[in-house]
C-alpha atoms as a PDB file:
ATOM      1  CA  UNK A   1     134.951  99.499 117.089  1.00  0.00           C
ATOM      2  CA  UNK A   2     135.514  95.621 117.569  1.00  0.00           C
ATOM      3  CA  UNK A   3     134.068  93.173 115.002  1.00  0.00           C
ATOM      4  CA  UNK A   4     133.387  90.964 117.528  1.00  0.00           C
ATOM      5  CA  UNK A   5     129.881  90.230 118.039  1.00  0.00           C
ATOM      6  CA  UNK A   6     128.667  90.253 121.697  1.00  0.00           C
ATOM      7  CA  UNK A   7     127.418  87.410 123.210  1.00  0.00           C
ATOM      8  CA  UNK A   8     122.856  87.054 122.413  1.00  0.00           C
ATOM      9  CA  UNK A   9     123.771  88.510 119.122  1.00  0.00           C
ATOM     10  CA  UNK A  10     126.031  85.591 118.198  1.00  0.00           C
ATOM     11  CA  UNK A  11     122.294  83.490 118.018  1.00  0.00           C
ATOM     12  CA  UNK A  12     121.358  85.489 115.111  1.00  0.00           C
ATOM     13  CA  UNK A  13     121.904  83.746 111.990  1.00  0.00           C
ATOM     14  CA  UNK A  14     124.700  85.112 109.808  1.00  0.00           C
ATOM     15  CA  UNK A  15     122.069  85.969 107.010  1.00  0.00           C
ATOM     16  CA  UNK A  16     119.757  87.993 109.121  1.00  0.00           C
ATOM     17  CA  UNK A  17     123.078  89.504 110.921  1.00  0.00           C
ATOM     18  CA  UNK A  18     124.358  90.933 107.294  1.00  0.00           C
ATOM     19  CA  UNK A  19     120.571  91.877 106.779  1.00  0.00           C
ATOM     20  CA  UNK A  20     120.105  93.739 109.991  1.00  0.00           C
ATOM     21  CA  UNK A  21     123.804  95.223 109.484  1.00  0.00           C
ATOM     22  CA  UNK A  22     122.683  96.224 106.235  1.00  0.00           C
ATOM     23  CA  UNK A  23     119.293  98.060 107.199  1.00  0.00           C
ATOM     24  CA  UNK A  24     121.150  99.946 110.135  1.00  0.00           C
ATOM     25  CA  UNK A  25     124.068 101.261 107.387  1.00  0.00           C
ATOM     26  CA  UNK A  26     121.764 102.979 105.290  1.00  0.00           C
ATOM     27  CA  UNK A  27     121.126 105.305 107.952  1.00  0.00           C
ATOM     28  CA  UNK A  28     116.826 105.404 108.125  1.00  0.00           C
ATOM     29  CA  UNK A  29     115.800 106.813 111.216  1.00  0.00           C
ATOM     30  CA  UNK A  30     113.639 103.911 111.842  1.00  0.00           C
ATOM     31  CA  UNK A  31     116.510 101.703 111.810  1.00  0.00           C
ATOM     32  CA  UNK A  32     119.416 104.183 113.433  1.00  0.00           C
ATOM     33  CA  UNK A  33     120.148 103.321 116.946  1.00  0.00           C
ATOM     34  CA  UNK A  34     121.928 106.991 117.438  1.00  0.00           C
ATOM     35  CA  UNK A  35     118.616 108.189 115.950  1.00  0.00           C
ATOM     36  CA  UNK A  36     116.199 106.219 118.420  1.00  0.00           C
ATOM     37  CA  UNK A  37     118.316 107.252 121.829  1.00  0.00           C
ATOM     38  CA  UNK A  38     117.949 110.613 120.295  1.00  0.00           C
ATOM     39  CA  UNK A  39     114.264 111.220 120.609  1.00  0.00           C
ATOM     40  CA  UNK A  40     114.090 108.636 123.604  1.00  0.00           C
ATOM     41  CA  UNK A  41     112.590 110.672 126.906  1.00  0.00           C
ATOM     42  CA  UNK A  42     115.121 111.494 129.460  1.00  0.00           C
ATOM     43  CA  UNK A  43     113.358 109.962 131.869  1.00  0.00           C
ATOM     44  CA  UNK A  44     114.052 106.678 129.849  1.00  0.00           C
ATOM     45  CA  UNK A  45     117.286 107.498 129.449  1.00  0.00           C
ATOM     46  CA  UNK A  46     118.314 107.604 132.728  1.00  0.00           C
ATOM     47  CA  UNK A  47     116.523 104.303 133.035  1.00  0.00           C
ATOM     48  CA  UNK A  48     118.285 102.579 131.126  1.00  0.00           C
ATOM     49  CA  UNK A  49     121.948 104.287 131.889  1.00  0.00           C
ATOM     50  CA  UNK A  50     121.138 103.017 135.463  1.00  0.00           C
ATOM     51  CA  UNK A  51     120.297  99.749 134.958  1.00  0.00           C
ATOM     52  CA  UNK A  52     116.960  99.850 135.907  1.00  0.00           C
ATOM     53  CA  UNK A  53     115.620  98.543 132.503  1.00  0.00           C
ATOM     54  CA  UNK A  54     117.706  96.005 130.672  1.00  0.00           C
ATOM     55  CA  UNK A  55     116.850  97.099 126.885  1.00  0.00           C
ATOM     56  CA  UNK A  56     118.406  93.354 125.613  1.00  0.00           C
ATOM     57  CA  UNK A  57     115.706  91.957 127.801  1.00  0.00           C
ATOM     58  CA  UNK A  58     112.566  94.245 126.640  1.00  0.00           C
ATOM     59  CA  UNK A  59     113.828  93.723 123.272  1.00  0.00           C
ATOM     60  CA  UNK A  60     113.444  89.569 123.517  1.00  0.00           C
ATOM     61  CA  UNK A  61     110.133  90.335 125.357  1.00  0.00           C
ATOM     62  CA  UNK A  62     109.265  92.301 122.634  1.00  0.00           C
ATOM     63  CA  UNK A  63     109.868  89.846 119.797  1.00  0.00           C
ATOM     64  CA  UNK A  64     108.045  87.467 122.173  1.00  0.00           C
ATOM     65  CA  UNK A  65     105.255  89.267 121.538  1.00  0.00           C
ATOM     66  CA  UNK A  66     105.517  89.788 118.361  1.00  0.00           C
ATOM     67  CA  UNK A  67     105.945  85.439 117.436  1.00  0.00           C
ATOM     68  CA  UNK A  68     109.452  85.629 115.927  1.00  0.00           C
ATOM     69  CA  UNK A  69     112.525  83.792 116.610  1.00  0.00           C
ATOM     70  CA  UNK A  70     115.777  85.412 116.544  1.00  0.00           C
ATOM     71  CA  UNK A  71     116.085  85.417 112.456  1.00  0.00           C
ATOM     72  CA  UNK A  72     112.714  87.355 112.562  1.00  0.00           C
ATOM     73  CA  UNK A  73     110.520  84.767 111.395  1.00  0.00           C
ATOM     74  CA  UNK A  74     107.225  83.830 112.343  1.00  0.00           C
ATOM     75  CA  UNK A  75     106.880  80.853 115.208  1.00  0.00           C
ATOM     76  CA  UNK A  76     103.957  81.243 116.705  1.00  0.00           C
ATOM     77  CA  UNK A  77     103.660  83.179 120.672  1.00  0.00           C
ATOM     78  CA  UNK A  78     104.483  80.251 122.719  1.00  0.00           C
ATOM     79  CA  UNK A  79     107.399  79.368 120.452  1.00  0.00           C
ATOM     80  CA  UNK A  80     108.643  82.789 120.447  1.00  0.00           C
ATOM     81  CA  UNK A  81     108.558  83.028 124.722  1.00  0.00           C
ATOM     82  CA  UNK A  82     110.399  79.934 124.959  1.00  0.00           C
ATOM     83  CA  UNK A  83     113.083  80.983 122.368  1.00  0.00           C
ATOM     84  CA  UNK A  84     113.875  84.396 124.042  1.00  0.00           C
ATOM     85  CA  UNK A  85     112.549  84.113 127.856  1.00  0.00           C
ATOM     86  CA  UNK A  86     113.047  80.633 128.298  1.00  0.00           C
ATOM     87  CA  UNK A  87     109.973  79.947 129.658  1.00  0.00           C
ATOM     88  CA  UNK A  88     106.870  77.120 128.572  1.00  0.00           C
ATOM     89  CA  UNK A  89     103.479  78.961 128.407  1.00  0.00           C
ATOM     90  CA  UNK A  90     101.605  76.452 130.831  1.00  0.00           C
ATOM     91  CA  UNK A  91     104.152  77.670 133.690  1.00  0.00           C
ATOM     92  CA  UNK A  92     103.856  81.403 133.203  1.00  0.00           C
ATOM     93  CA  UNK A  93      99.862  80.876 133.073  1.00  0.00           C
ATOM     94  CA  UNK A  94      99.787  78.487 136.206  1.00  0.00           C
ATOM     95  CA  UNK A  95     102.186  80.393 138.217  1.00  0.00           C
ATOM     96  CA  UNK A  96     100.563  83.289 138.619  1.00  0.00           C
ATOM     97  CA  UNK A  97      97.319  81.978 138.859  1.00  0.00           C
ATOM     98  CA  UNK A  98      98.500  79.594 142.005  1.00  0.00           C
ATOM     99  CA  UNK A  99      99.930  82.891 143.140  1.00  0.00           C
ATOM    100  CA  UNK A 100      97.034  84.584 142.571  1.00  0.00           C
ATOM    101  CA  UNK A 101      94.986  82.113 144.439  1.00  0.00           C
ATOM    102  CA  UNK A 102      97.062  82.416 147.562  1.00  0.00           C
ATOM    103  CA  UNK A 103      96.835  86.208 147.529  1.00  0.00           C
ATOM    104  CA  UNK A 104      93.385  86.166 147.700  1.00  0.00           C
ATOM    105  CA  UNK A 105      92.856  83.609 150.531  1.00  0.00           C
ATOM    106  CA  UNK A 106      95.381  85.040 152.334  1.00  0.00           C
ATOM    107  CA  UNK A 107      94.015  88.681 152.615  1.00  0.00           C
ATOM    108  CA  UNK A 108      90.672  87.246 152.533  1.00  0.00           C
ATOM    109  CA  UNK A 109      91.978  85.694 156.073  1.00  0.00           C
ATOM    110  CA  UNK A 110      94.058  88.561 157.517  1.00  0.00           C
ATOM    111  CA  UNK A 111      91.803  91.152 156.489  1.00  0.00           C
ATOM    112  CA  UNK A 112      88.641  90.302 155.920  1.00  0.00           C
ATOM    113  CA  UNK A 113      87.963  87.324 158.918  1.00  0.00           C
ATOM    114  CA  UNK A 114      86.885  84.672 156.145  1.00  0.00           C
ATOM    115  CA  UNK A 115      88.399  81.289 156.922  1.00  0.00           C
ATOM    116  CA  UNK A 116      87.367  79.842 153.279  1.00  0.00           C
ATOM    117  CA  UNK A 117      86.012  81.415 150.241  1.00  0.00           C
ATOM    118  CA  UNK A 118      84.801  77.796 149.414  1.00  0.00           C
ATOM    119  CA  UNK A 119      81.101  77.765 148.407  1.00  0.00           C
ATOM    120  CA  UNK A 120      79.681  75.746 151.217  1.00  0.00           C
ATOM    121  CA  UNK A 121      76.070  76.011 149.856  1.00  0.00           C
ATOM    122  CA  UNK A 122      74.651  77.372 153.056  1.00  0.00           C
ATOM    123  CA  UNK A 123      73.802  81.702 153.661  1.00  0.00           C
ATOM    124  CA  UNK A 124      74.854  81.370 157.418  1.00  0.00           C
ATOM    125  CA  UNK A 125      78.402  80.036 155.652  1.00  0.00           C
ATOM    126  CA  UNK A 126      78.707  82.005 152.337  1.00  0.00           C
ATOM    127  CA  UNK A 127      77.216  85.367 153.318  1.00  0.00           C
ATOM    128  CA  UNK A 128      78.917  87.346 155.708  1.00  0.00           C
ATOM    129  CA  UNK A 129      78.422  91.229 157.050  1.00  0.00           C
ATOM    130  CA  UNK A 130      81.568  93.495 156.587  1.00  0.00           C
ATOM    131  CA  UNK A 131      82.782  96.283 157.779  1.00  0.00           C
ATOM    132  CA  UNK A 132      83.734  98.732 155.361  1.00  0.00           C
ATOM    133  CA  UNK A 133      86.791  99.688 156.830  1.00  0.00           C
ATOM    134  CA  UNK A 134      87.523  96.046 156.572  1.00  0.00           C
ATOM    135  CA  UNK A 135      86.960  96.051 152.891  1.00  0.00           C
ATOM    136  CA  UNK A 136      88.745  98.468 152.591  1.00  0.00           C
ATOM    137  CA  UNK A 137      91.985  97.424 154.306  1.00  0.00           C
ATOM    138  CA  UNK A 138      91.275  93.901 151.787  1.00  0.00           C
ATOM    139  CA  UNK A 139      91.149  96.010 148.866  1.00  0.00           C
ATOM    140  CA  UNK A 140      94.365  97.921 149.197  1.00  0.00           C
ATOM    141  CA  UNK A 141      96.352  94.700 150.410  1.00  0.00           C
ATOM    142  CA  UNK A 142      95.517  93.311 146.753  1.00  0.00           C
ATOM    143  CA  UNK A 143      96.363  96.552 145.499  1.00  0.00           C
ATOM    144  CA  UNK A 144      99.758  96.749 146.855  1.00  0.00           C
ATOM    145  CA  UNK A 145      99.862  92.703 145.641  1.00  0.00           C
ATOM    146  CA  UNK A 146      99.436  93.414 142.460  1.00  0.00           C
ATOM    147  CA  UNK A 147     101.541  96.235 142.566  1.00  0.00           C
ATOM    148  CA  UNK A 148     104.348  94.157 143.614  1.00  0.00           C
ATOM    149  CA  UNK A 149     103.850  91.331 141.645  1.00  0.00           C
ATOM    150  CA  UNK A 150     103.223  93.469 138.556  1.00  0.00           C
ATOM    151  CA  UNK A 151     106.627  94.662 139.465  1.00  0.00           C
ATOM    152  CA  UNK A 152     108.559  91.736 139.750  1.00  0.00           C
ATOM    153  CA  UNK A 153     107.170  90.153 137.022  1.00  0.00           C
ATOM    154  CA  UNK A 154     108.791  92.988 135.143  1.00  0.00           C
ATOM    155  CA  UNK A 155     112.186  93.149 136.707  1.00  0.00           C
ATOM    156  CA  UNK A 156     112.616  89.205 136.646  1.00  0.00           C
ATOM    157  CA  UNK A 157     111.875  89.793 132.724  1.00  0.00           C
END
């Protein structure tokens, strides 16, 4: 085995590298890599063995959630995403919200006959009569939105 440390890794500093190093050599399942893959579903497994989950990823979005930097101390949750996703908070919140917004008009157009969903102040304007299979069409178009962005959300992560 190489002492080299691979690349990410290297961003650790060398205190909390001997720490970590230290916790994983005394061999507590918590801490045991060979013991974690070990009781990890097959399923999961595969996942990971083809590249459909990037584990180095899930880990930094994990510590992003949790409001540590990469010595395991506390920063705070916007800190924390911009340390390991690279990433400001008021662009992940606006993004997908201006996304968001799009979606909706857009099926609201296609599907539904709306040209706005502006309040115009006015019944003949705001209220309209639907058909249900209409409706219905509108409601699985932003299920199959938010199916897809919900997936690429986590595959760009």
């Amino acid at each position: 085995m190489s002492n080299e440390i691979p690349g990410p890794a290297s961003e650790m500093s060398a205190t909390t590298r001997s720490r970590v190093a230290s916790e994983m050599a005394a061999g507590q399942d918590a801490t045991d890599p060979q013991f974690l893959y070990s009781v990890t579903t097959t399923t999961l497994l595969l996942a990971i063995a083809g590249g459909l989950i990037d584990p180095t990823q899930l880990a930094k979005a994990e510590l992003a959630n949790r409001g540590l930097d990469r010595d395991g101390t506390w920063v705070g949750f916007d800190r924390a995403r911009e340390i390991h996703l690279g990433a400001s908070t008021a662009v992940d919140d606006a993004a997908p919200q201006a996304a968001a917004e799009a979606t909706v008009v857009e099926i609201a157009q296609r599907h539904l006959g709306l040209d706005t969903l502006d309040t115009r102040n006015a019944d003949a304007l705001d209220f309209h009569d639907l058909a249900v299979w209409s409706i219905r069409e509108a409601l699985i178009a932003a299920f199959k939105s938010g199916v897809r962005f919900t997936r690429d959300a986590t595959n760009g992560q």
